[in-house]
Structures are given as structure tokens and as C-alpha cells.
Protein backbone atom coordinates (compact mmCIF):
# COMPACT_ATOMS: atom_id res chain seq x y z
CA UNK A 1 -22.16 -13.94 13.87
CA UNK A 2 -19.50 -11.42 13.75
CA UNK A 3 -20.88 -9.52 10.97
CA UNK A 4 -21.37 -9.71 7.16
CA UNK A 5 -20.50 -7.38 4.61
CA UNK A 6 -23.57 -6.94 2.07
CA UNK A 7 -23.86 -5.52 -1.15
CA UNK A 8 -27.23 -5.06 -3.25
CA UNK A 9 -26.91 -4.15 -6.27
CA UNK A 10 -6.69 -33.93 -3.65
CA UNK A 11 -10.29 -35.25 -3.36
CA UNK A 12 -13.58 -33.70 -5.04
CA UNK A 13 -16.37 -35.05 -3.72
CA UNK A 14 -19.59 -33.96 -5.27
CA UNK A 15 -23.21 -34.17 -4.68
CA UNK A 16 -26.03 -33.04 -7.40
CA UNK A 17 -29.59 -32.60 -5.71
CA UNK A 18 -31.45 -32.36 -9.42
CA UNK A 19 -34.80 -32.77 -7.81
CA UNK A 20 -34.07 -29.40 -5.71
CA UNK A 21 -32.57 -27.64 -8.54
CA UNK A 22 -29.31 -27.21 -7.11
CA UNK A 23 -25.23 -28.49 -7.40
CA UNK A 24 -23.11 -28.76 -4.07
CA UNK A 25 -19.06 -29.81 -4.85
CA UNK A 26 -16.37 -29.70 -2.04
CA UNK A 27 -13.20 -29.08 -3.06
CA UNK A 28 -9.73 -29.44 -1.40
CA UNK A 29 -8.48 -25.63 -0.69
CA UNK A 30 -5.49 -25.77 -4.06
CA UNK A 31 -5.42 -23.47 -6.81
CA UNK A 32 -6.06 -26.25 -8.72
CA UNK A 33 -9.86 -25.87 -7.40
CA UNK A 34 -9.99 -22.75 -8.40
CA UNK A 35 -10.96 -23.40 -12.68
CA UNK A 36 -12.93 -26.60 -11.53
CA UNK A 37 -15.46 -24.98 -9.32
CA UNK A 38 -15.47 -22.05 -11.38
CA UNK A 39 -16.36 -24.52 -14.56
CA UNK A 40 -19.09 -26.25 -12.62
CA UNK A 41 -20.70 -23.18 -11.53
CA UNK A 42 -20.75 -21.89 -15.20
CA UNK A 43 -22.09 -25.02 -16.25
CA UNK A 44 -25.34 -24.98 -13.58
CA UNK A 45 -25.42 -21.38 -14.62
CA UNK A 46 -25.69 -21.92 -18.46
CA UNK A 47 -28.35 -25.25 -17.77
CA UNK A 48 -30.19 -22.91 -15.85
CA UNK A 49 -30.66 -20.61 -18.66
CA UNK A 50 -28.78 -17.68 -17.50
CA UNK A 51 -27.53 -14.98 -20.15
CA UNK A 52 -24.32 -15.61 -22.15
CA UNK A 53 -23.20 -12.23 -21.18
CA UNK A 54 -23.89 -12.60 -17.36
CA UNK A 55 -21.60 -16.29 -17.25
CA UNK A 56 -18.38 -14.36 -17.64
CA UNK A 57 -19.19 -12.12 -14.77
CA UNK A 58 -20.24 -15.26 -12.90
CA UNK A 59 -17.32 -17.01 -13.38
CA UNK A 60 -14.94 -13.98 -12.44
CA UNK A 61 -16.68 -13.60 -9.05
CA UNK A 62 -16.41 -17.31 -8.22
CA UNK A 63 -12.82 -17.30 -9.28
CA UNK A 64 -12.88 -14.35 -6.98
CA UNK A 65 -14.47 -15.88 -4.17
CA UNK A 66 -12.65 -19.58 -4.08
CA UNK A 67 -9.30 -18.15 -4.51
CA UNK A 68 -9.60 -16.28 -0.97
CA UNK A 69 -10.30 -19.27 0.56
CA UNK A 70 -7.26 -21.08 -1.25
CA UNK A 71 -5.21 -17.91 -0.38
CA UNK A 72 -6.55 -16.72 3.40
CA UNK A 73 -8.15 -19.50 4.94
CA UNK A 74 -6.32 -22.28 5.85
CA UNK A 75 -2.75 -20.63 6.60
CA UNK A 76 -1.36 -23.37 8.68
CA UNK A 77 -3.10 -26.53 7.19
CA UNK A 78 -5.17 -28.33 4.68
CA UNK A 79 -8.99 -27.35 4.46
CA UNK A 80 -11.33 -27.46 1.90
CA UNK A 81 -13.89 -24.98 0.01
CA UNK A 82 -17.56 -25.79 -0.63
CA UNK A 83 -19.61 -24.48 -3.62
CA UNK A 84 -23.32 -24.60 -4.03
CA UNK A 85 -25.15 -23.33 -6.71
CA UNK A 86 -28.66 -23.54 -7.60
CA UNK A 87 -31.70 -21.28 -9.33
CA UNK A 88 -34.83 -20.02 -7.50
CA UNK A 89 -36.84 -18.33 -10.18
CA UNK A 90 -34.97 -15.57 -12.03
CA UNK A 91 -31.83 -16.04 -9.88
CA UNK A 92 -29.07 -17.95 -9.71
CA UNK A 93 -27.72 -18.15 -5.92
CA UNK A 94 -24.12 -18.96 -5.32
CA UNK A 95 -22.64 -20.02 -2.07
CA UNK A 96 -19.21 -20.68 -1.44
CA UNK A 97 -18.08 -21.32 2.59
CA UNK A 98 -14.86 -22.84 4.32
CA UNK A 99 -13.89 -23.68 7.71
CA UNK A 100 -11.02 -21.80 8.03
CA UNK A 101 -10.21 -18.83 10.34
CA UNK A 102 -12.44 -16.27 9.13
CA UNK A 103 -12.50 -13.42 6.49
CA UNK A 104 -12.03 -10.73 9.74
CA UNK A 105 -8.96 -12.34 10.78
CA UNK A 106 -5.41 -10.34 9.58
CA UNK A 107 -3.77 -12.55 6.85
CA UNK A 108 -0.31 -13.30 6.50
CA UNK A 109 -0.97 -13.25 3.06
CA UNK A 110 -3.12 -10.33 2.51
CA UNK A 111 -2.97 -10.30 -1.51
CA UNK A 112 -3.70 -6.82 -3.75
CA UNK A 113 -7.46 -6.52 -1.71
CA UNK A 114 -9.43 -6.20 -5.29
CA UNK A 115 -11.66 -9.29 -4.80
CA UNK A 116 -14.18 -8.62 -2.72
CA UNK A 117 -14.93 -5.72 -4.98
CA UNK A 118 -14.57 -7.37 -8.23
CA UNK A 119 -17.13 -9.95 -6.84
CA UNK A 120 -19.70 -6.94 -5.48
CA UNK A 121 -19.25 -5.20 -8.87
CA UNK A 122 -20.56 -8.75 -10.72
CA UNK A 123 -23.28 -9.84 -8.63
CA UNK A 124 -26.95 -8.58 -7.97
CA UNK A 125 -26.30 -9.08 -4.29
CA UNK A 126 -23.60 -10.00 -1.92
CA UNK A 127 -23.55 -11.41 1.69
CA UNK A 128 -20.17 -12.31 3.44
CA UNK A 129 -20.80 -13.74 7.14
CA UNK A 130 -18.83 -15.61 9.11
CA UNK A 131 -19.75 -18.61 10.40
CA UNK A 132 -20.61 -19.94 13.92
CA UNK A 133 -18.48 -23.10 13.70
CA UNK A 134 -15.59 -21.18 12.46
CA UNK A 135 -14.81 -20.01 8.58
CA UNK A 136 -16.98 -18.07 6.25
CA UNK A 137 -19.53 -17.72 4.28
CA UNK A 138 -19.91 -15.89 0.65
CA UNK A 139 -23.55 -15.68 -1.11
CA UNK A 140 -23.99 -14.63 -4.12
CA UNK A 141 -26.84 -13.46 -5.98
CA UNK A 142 -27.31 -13.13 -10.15
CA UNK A 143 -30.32 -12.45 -11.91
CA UNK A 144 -30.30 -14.73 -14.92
CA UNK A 145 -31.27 -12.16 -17.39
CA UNK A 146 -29.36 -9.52 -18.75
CA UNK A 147 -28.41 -6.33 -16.52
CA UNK A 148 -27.39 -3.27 -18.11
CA UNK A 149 -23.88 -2.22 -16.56
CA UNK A 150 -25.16 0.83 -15.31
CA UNK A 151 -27.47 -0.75 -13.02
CA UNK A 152 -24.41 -2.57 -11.36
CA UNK A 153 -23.12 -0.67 -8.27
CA UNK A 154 -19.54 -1.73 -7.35
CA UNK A 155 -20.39 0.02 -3.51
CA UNK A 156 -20.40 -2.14 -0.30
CA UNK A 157 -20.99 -1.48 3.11
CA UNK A 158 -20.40 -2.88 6.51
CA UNK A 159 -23.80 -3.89 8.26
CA UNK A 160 -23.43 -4.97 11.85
CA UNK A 161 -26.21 -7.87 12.93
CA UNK A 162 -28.26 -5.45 14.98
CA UNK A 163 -28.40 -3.14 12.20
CA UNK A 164 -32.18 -3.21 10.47
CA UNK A 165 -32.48 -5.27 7.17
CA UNK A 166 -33.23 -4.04 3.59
């Protein structure tokens, strides 16, 4: 692991584990993936009983979040982006990961640089890692109730893996 950045505060192929309370969808790396997974994420959300006024900040982060992958990842090819969603208590957890080069790698393509902090600034918490085999990792964390704004902190920070946990 290289490091993660943490903040507290074609095809679709799709598997539903209903038992385990949870949605997993892979879909090809397109913008056209970008309004589907972002639809079945709000979907899962609004099943799982999250507030109507947390969903739109939801769906902005995972528009966030699958559009870098459809933007940085895959530079050179095809790839695709996998979303899993699913609710442990009073929180909704959100993960979307790729294979592609890694988040820490310069892009060609570099984009205004807003996401990342649009998606910190809607979540409860937020973990970016990059992966062992190659590509990264994005968890999100959303309480399912309501959060006043002012409890929201739009600040992230660079923790390296040696660094002591929270």
C-alpha cells in the first residue's frame, strides 16, 4: 500500500448479495457508467432507509468518484469500475475500486482537481488506497440519518501506512 488519503468527518454485470445486505455492479470504465452506478447506489441507499436529504449528497460523491476512474484510470485501454454498496447499522458504506494505474500516478488528463473534495465534503468518512494488484480503491462512509451541514468538514489529509490510526 502506497498510502490512502482519509477524511473523517459495454457489459454490466451485476451481482446482489440480499442475504448480506449489500449490491456489487461492475461496470465498463464509459461515461455512460457514470448515471447507472450512480442510480443503483441511490436506489440501495433509499431501500436502506437513508434520509431524502443525504441521497443527493450520495449521489454527487459517487458521480464524483466513478467519473475519475472513467477519466484517470485506464489512459491507454479499456478497464472497468466496480461499485459496492451495502448498510451496516446506521451507515451506508460505499466502495468503488478499478484496476487501473493508480490515483498517485500523474494524469494526462488531470481534470479541474474538485472531486476528491466534493466527495470528502459529502461523506461521513473517506478512505482512498491504492491497491496491491494495481488500481484503487475509494470507501465511502454515510450515516443514514440526517447530518446538519455544519458537522460536515470538507478537510483531508494525507496519512502514510505507518502513521497511527484514529
Amino acid at each position: 500500500m502506497a498510502g490512502y488519503l482519509r477524511h473523517s468527518g459495454g457489459k454490466h454485470d451485476s451481482e446482489v448479495v440480499g442475504a448480506k445486505g449489500e449490491l456489487t455492479e461492475r461496470y465498463p470504465a464509459i461515461a455512460e457508467s457514470v448515471p447507472r452506478a450512480r442510480a443503483a447506489v441511490a436506489e440501495f441507499a433509499k431501500q436502506a432507509g437513508m434520509a431524502k436529504d443525504r441521497i443527493e449528497g450520495l449521489r454527487l460523491a459517487v458521480s464524483e468518484a466513478v467519473t475519475n476512474v472513467v477519466r484517470h484510470a485506464y489512459p491507454s485501454g479499456s478497464g472497468s469500475v466496480a461499485v459496492t454498496v451495502g448498510k451496516a447499522s446506521d451507515e451506508l458504506w460505499v466502495l468503488i475500486s478499478d484496476r487501473g494505474r493508480g490515483h498517485q500516478s500523474h494524469s494526462p488528463n488531470p481534470g479541474l482537481g474538485f472531486g476528491l473534495g466534493i466527495i470528502a465534503h459529502e461523506c461521513d468518512e473517506l478512505v482512498i488506497m491504492e491497491r496491491s494488484g494495481g488500481g484503487t480503491e475509494v470507501r465511502m462512509r454515510f450515516m443514514l440519518s440526517r447530518r446538519p451541514r455544519s458537522e460536515r468538514s470538507p478537510i483531508a489529509r494525507r496519512r502514510r501506512p505507518d502513521a497511527a490510526h484514529d
